[in-house]
PDB file of N, CA and C in Angstrom:
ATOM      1  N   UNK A   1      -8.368   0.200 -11.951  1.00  0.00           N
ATOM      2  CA  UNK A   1      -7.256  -0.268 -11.154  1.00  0.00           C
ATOM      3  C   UNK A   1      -6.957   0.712 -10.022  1.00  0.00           C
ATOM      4  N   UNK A   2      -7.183   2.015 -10.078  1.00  0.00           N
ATOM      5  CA  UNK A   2      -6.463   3.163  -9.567  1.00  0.00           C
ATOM      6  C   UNK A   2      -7.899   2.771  -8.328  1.00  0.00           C
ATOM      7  N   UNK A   3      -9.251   2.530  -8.349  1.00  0.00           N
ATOM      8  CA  UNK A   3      -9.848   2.642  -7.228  1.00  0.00           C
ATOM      9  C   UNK A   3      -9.538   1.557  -6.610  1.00  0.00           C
ATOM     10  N   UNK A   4      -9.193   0.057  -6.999  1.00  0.00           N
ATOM     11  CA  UNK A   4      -8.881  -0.976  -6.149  1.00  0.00           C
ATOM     12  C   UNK A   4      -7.845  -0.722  -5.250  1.00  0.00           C
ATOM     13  N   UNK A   5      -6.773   0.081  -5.842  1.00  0.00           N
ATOM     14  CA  UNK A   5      -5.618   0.158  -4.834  1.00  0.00           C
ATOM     15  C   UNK A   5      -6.257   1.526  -3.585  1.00  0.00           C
ATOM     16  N   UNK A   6      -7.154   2.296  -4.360  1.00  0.00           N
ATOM     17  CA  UNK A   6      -7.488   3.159  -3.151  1.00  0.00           C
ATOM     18  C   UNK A   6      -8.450   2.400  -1.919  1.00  0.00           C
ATOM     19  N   UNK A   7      -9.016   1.626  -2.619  1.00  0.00           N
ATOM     20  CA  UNK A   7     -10.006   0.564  -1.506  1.00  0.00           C
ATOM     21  C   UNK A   7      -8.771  -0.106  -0.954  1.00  0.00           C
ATOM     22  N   UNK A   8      -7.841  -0.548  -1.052  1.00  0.00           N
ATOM     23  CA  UNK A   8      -7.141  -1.348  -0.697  1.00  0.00           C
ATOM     24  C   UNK A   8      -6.318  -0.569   0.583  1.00  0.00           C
ATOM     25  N   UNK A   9      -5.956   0.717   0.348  1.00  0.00           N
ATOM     26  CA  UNK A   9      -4.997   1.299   0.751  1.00  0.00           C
ATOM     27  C   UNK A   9      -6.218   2.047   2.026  1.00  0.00           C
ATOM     28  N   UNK A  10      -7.361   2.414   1.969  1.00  0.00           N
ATOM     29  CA  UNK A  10      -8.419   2.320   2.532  1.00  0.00           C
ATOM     30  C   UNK A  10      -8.583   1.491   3.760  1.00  0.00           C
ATOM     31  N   UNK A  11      -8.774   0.726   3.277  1.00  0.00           N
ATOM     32  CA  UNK A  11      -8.590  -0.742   4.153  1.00  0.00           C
ATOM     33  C   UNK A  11      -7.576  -0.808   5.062  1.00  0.00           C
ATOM     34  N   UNK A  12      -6.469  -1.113   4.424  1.00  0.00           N
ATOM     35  CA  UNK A  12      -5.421  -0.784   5.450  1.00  0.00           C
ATOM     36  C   UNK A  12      -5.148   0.176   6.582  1.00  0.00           C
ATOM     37  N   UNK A  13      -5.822   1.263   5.967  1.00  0.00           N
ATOM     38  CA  UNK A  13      -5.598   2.524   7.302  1.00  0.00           C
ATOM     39  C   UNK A  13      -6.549   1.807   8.066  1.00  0.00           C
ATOM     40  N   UNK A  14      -7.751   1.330   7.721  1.00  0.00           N
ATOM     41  CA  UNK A  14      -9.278   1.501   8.430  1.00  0.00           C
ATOM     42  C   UNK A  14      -8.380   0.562   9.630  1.00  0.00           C
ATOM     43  N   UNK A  15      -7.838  -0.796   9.390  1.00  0.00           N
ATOM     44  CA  UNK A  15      -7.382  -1.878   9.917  1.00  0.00           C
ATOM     45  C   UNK A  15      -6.340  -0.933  11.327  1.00  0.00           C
ATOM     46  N   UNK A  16      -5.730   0.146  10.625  1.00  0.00           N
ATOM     47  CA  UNK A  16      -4.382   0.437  11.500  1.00  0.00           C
ATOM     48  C   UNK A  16      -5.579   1.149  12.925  1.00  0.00           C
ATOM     49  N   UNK A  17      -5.959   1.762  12.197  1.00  0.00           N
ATOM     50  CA  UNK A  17      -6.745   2.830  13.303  1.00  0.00           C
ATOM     51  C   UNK A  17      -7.791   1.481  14.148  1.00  0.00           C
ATOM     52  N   UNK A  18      -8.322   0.558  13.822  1.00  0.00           N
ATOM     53  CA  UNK A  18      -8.978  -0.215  14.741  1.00  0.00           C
ATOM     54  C   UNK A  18      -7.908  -1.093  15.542  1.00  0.00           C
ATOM     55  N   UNK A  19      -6.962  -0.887  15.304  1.00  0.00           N
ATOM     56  CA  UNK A  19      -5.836  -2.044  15.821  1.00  0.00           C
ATOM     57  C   UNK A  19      -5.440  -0.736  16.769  1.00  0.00           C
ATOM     58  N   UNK A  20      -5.016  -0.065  16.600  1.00  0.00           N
ATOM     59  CA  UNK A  20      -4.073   0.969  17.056  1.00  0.00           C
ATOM     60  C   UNK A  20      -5.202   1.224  18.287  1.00  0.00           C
ATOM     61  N   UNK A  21      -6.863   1.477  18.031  1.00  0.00           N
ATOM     62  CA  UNK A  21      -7.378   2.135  19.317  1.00  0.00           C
ATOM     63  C   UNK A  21      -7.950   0.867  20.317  1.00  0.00           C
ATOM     64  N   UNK A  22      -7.805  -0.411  19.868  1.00  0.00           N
ATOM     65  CA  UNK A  22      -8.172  -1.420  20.211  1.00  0.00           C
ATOM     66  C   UNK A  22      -7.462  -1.744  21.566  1.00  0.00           C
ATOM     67  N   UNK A  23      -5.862  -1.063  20.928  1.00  0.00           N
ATOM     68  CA  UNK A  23      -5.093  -1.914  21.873  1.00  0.00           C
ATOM     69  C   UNK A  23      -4.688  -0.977  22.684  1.00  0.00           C
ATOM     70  N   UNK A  24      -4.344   0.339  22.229  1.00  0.00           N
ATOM     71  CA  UNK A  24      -4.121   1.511  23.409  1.00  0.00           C
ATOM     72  C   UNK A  24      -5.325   1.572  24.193  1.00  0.00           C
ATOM     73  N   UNK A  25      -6.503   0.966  23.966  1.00  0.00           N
ATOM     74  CA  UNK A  25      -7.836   1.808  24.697  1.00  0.00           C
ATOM     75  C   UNK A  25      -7.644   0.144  25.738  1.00  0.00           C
ATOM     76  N   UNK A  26      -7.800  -0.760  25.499  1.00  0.00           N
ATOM     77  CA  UNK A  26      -7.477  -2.259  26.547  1.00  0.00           C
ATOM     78  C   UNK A  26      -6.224  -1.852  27.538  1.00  0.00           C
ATOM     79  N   UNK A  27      -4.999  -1.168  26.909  1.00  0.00           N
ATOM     80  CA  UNK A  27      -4.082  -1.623  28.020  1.00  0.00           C
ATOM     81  C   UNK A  27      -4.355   0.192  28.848  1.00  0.00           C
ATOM     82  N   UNK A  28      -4.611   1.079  28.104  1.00  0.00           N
ATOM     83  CA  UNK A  28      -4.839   2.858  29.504  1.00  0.00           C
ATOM     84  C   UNK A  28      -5.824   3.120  30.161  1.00  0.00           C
ATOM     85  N   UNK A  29      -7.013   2.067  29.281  1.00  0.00           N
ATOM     86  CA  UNK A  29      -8.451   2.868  29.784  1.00  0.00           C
ATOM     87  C   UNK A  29      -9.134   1.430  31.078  1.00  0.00           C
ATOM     88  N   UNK A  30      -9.354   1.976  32.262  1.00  0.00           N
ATOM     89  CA  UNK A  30      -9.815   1.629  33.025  1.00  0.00           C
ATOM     90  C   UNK A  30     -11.123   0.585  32.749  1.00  0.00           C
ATOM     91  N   UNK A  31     -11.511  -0.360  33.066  1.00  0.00           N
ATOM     92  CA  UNK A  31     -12.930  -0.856  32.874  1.00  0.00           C
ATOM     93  C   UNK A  31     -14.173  -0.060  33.884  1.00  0.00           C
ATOM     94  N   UNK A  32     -13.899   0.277  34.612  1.00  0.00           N
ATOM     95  CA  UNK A  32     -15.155   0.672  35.595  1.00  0.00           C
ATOM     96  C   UNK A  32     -14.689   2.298  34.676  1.00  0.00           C
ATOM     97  N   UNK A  33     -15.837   2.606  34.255  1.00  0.00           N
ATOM     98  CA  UNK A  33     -15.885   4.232  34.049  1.00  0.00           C
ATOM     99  C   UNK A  33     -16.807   5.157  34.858  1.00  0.00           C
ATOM    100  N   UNK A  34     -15.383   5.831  35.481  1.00  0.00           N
ATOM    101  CA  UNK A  34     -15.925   6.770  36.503  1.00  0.00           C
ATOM    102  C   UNK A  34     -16.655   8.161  35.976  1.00  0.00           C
ATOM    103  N   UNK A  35     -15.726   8.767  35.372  1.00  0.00           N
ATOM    104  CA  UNK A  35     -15.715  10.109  34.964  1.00  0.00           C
ATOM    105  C   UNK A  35     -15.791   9.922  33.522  1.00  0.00           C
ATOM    106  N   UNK A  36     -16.608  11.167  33.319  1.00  0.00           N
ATOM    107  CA  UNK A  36     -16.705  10.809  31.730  1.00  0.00           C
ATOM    108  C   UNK A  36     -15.856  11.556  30.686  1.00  0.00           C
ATOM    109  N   UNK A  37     -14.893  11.957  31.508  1.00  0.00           N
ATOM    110  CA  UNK A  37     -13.239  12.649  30.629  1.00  0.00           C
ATOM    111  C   UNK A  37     -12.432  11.761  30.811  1.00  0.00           C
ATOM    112  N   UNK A  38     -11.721  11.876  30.048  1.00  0.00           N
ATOM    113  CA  UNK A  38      -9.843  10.956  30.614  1.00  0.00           C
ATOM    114  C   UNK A  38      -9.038  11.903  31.916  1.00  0.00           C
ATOM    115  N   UNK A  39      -8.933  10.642  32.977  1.00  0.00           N
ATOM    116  CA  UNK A  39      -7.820  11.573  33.740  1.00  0.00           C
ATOM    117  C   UNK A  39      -6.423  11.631  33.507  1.00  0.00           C
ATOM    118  N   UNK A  40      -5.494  12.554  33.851  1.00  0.00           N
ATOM    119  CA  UNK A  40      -4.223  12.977  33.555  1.00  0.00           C
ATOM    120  C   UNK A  40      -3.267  11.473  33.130  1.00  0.00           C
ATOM    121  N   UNK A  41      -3.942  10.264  33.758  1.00  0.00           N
ATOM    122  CA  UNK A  41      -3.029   8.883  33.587  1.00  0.00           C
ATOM    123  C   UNK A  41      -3.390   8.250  32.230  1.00  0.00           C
ATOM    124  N   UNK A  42      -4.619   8.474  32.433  1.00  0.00           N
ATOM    125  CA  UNK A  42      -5.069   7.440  30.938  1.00  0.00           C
ATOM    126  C   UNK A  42      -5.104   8.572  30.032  1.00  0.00           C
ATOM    127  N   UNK A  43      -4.805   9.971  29.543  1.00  0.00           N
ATOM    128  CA  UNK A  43      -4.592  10.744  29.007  1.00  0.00           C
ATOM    129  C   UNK A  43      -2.772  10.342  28.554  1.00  0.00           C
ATOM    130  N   UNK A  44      -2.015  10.642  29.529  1.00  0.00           N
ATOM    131  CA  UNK A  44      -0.691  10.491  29.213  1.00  0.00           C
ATOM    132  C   UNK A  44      -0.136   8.886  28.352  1.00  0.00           C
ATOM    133  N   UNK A  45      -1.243   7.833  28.952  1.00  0.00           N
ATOM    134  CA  UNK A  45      -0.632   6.382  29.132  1.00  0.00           C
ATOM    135  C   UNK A  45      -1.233   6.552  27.398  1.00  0.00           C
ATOM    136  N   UNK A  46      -1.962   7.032  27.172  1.00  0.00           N
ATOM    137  CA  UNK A  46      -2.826   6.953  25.644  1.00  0.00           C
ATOM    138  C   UNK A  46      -1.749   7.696  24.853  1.00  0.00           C
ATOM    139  N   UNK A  47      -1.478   8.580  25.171  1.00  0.00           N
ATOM    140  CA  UNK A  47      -0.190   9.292  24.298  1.00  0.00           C
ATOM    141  C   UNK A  47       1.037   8.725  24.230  1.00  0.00           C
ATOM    142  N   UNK A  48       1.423   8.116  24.980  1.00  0.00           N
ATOM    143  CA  UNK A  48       2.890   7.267  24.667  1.00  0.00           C
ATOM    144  C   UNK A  48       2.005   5.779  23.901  1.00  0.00           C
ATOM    145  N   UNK A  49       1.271   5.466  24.145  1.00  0.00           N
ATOM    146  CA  UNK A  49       0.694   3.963  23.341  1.00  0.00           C
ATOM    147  C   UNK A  49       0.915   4.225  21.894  1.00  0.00           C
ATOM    148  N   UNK A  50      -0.111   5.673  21.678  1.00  0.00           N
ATOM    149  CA  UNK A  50       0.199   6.109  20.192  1.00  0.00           C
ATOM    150  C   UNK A  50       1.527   6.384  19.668  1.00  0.00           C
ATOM    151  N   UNK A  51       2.189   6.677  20.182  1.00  0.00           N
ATOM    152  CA  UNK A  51       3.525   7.339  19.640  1.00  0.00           C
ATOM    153  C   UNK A  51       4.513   6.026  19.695  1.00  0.00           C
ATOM    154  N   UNK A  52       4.323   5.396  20.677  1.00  0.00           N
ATOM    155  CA  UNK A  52       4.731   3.932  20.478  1.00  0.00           C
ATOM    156  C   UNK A  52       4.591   2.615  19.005  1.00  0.00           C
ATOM    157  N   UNK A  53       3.256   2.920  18.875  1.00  0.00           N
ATOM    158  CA  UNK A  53       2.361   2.018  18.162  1.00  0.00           C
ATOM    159  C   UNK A  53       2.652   2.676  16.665  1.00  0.00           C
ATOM    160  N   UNK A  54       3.009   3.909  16.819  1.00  0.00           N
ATOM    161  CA  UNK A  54       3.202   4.884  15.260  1.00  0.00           C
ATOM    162  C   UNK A  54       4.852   4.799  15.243  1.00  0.00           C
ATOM    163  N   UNK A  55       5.658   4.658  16.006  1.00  0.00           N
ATOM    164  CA  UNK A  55       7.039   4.459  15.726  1.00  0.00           C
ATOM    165  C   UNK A  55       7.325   2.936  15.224  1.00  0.00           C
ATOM    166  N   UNK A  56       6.784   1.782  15.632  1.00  0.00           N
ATOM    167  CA  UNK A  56       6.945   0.968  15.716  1.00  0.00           C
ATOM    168  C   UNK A  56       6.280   0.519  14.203  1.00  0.00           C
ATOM    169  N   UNK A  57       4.701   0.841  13.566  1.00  0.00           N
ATOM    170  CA  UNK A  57       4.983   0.750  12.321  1.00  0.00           C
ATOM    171  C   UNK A  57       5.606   1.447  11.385  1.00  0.00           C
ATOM    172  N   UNK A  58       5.912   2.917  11.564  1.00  0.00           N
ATOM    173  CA  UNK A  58       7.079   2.909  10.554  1.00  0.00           C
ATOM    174  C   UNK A  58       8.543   2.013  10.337  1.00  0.00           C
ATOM    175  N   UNK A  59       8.614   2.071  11.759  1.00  0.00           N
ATOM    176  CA  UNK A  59       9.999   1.170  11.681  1.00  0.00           C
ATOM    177  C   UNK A  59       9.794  -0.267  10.770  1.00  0.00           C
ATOM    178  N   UNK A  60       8.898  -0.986  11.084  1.00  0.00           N
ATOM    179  CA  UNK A  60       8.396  -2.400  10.155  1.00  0.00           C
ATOM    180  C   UNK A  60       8.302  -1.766   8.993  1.00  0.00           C
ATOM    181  N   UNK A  61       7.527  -0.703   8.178  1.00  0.00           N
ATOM    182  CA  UNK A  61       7.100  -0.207   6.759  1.00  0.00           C
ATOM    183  C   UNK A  61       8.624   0.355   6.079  1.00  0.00           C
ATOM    184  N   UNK A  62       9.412   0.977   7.480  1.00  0.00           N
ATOM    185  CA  UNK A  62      10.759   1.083   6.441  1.00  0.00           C
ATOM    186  C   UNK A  62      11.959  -0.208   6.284  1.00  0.00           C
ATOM    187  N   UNK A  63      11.451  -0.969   7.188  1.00  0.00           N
ATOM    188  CA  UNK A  63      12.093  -2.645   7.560  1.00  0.00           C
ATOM    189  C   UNK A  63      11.988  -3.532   5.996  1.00  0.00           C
ATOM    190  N   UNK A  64      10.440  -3.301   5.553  1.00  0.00           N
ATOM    191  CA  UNK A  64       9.810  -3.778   4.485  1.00  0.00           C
ATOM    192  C   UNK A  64       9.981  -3.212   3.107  1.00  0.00           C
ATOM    193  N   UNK A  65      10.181  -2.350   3.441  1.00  0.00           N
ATOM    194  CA  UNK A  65      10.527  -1.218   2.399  1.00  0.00           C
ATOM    195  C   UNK A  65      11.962  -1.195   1.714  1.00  0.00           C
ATOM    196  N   UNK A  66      12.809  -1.538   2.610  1.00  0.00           N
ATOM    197  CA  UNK A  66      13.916  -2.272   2.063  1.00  0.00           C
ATOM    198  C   UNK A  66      14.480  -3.083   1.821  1.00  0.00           C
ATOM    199  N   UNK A  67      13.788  -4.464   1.586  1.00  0.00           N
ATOM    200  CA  UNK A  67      13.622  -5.479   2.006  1.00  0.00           C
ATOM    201  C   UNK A  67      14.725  -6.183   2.443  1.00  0.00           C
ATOM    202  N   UNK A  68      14.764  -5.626   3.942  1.00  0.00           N
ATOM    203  CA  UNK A  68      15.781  -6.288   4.978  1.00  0.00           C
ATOM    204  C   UNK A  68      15.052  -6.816   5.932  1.00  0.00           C
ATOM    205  N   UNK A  69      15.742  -8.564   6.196  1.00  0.00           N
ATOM    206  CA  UNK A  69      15.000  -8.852   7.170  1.00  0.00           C
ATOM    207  C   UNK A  69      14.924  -8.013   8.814  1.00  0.00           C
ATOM    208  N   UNK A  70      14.006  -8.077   9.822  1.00  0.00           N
ATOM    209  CA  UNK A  70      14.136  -7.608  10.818  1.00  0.00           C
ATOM    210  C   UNK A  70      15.040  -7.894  11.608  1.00  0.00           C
ATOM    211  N   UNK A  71      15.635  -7.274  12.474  1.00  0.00           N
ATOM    212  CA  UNK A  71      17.130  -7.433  13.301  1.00  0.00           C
ATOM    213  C   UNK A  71      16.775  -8.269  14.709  1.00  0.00           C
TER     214      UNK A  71
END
């Protein structure tokens, strides 16, 4: 039982981290790639996506967590 919930719980991260770089990397990262670093914009625009995208599921996981509907 104890490995299903670790596959499970597994899973779930695997899901957060492909969702999470899916969608910060579509809306900061340029399509034509110039340079093969991030410049100072899509560097910064990538750091608020994350911190966005990581506030926003805790807020739902502690939403759920108590089971109150969302406001």
């Amino acid at each position: 039982m104890a490995s299903i919930c670790s596959c499970i719980i597994y899973l779930i991260f695997t899901l957060f981290l492909f969702r999470l770089t899916h969608t910060c990397f579509n809306k900061c990262i340029e399509n034509k790639y110039k340079e093969s670093e991030l410049n100072m914009g899509e560097n910064s625009c990538i750091d608020r996506c994350v911190s966005k995208y990581w506030q926003v599921t805790n807020l739902v996981g502690q939403l759920l967590g108590n089971n109150r509907p969302p406001m």
